[in-house]
C-alpha atoms as a PDB file:
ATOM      1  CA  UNK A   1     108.015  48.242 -87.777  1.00  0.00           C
ATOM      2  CA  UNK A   2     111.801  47.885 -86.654  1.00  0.00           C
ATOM      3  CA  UNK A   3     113.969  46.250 -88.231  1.00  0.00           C
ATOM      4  CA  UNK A   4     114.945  42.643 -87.126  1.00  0.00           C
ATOM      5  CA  UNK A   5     118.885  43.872 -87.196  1.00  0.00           C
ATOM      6  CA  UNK A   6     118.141  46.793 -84.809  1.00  0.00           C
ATOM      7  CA  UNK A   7     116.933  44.234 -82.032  1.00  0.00           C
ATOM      8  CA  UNK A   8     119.709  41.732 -83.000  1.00  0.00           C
ATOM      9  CA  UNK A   9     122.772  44.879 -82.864  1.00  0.00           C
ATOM     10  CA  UNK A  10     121.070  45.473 -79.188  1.00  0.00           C
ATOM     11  CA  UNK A  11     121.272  42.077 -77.920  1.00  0.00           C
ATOM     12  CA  UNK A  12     125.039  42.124 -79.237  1.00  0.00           C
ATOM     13  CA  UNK A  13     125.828  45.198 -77.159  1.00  0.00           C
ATOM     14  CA  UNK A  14     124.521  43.775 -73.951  1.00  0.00           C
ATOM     15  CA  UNK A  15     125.852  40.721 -74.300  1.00  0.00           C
ATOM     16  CA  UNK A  16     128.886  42.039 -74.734  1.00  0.00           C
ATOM     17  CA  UNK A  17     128.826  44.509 -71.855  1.00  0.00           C
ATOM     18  CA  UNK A  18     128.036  41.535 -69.745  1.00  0.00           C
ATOM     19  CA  UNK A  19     130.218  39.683 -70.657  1.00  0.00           C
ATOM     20  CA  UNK A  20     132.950  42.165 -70.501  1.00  0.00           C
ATOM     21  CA  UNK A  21     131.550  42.588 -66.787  1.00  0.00           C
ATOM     22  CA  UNK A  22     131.800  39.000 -65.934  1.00  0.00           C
ATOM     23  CA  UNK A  23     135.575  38.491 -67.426  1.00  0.00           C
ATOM     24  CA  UNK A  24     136.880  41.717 -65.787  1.00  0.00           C
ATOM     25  CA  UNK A  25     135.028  42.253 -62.151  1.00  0.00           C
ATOM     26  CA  UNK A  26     135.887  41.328 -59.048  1.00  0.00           C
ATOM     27  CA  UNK A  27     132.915  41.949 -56.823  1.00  0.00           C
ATOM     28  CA  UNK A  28     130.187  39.552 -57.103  1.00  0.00           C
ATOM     29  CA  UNK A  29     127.257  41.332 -57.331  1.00  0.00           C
ATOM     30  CA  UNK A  30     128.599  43.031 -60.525  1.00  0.00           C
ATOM     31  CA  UNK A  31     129.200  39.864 -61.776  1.00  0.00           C
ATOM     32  CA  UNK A  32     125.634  38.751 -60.747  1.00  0.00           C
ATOM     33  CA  UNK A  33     124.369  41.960 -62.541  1.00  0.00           C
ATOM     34  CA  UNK A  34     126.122  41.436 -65.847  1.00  0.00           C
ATOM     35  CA  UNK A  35     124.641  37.523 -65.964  1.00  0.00           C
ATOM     36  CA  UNK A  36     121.057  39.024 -65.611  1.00  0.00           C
ATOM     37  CA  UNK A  37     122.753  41.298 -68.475  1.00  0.00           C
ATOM     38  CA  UNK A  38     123.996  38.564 -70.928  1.00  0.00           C
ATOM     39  CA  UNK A  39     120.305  36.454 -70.201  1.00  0.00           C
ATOM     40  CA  UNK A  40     118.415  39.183 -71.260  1.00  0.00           C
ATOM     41  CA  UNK A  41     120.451  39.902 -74.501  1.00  0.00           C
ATOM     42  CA  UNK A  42     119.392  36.230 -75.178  1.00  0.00           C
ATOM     43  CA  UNK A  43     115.961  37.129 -74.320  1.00  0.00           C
ATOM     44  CA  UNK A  44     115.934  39.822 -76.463  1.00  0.00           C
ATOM     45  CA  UNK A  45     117.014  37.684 -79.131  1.00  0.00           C
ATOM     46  CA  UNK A  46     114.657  35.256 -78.672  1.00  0.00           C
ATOM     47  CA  UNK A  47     110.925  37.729 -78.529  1.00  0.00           C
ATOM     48  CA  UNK A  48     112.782  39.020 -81.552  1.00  0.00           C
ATOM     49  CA  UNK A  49     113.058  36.121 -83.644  1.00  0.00           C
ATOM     50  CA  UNK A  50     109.805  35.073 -82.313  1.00  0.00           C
ATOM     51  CA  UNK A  51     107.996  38.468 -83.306  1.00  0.00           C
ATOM     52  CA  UNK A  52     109.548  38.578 -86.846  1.00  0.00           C
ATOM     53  CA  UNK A  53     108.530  34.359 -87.687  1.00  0.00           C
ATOM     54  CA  UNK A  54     105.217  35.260 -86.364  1.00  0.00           C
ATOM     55  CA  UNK A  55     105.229  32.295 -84.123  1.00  0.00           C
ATOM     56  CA  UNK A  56     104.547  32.286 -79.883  1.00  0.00           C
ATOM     57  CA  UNK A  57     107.571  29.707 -79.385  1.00  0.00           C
ATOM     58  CA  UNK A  58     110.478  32.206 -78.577  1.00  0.00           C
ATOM     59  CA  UNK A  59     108.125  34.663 -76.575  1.00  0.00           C
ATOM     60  CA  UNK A  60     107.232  31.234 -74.085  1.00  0.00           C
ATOM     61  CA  UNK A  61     110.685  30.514 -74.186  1.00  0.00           C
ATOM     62  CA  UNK A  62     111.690  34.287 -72.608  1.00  0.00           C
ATOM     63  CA  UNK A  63     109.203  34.148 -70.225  1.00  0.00           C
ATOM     64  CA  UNK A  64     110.408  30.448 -69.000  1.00  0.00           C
ATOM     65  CA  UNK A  65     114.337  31.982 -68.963  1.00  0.00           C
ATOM     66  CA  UNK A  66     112.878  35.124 -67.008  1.00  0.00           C
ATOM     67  CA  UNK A  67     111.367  32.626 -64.311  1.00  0.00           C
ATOM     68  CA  UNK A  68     114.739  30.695 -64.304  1.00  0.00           C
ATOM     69  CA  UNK A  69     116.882  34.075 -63.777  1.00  0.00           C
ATOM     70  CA  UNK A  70     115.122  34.942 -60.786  1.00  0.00           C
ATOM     71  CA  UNK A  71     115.670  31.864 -59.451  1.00  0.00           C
ATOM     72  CA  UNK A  72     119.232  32.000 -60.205  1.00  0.00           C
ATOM     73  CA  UNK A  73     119.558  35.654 -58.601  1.00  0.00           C
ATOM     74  CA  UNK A  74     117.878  34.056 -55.320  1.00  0.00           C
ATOM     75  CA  UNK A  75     120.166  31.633 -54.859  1.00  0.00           C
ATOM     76  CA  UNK A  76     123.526  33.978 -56.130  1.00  0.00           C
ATOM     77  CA  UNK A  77     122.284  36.459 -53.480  1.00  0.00           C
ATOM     78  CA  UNK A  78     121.718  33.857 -51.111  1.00  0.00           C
ATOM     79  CA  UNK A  79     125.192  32.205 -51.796  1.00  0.00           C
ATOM     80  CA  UNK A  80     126.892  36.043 -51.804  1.00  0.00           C
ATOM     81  CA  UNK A  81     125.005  37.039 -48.230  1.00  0.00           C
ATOM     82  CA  UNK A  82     126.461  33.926 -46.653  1.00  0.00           C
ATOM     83  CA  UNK A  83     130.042  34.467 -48.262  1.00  0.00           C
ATOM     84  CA  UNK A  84     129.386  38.312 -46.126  1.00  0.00           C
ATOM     85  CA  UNK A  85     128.487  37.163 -42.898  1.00  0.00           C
ATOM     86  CA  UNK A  86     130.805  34.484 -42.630  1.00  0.00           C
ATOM     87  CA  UNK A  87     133.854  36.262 -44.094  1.00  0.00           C
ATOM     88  CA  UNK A  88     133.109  40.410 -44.230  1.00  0.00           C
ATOM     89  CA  UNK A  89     133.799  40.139 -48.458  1.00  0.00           C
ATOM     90  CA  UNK A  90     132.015  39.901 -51.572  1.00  0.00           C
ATOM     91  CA  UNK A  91     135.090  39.724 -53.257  1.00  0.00           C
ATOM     92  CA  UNK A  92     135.481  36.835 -56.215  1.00  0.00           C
ATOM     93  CA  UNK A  93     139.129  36.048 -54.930  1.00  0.00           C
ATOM     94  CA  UNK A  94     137.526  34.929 -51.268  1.00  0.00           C
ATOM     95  CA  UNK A  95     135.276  33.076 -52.783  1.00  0.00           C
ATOM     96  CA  UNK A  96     137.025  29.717 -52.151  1.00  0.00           C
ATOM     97  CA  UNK A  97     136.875  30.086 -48.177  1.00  0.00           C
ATOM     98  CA  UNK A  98     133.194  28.469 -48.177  1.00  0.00           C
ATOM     99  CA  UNK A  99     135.395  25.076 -49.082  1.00  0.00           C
ATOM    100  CA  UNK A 100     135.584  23.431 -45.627  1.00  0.00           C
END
């Protein structure tokens, strides 16, 4: 069996790559990519902790964050194709135009 520190030492790494990508990119499906990131560091966490307790609560509560995500990634995508039709960009900094 691995060792609960091994999954927790992965979950840091991600989150911190996405959040790195988040803080420091300008396009906007990076930034979408490096939320998906930083959720499924947490998710890891979570079937982790879950696993080594020996209880189903933090596995349920990944799979509910999981359906919530891909919501999430529906509507960013949504939001960023109508920032791209109306304004040729998916750049952060034009973001503001869809203020009318």
């Amino acid at each position: 069996m691995i060792a609960l520190e091994y999954f927790l030492a992965l979950s840091a790494i991600l989150f911190v790559i996405g959040a790195v990508g988040v803080l420091t990119k300008r396009n906007a499906i990076v930034v979408l990519m490096s939320v998906e990131l930083m959720l499924n560091a947490a998710n890891i966490n979570f079937v982790a902790f879950s696993a080594y307790s020996g209880n189903l609560n933090g596995m349920v509560f990944a799979l509910v964050s999981i359906a919530i995500a891909a919501a999430e990634v529906a509507v960013g995508l949504a939001i960023i194709l109508n920032l791209y039709k109306t304004r040729d960009t998916i750049g952060l900094d034009e973001i503001n135009l869809l203020r009318w």
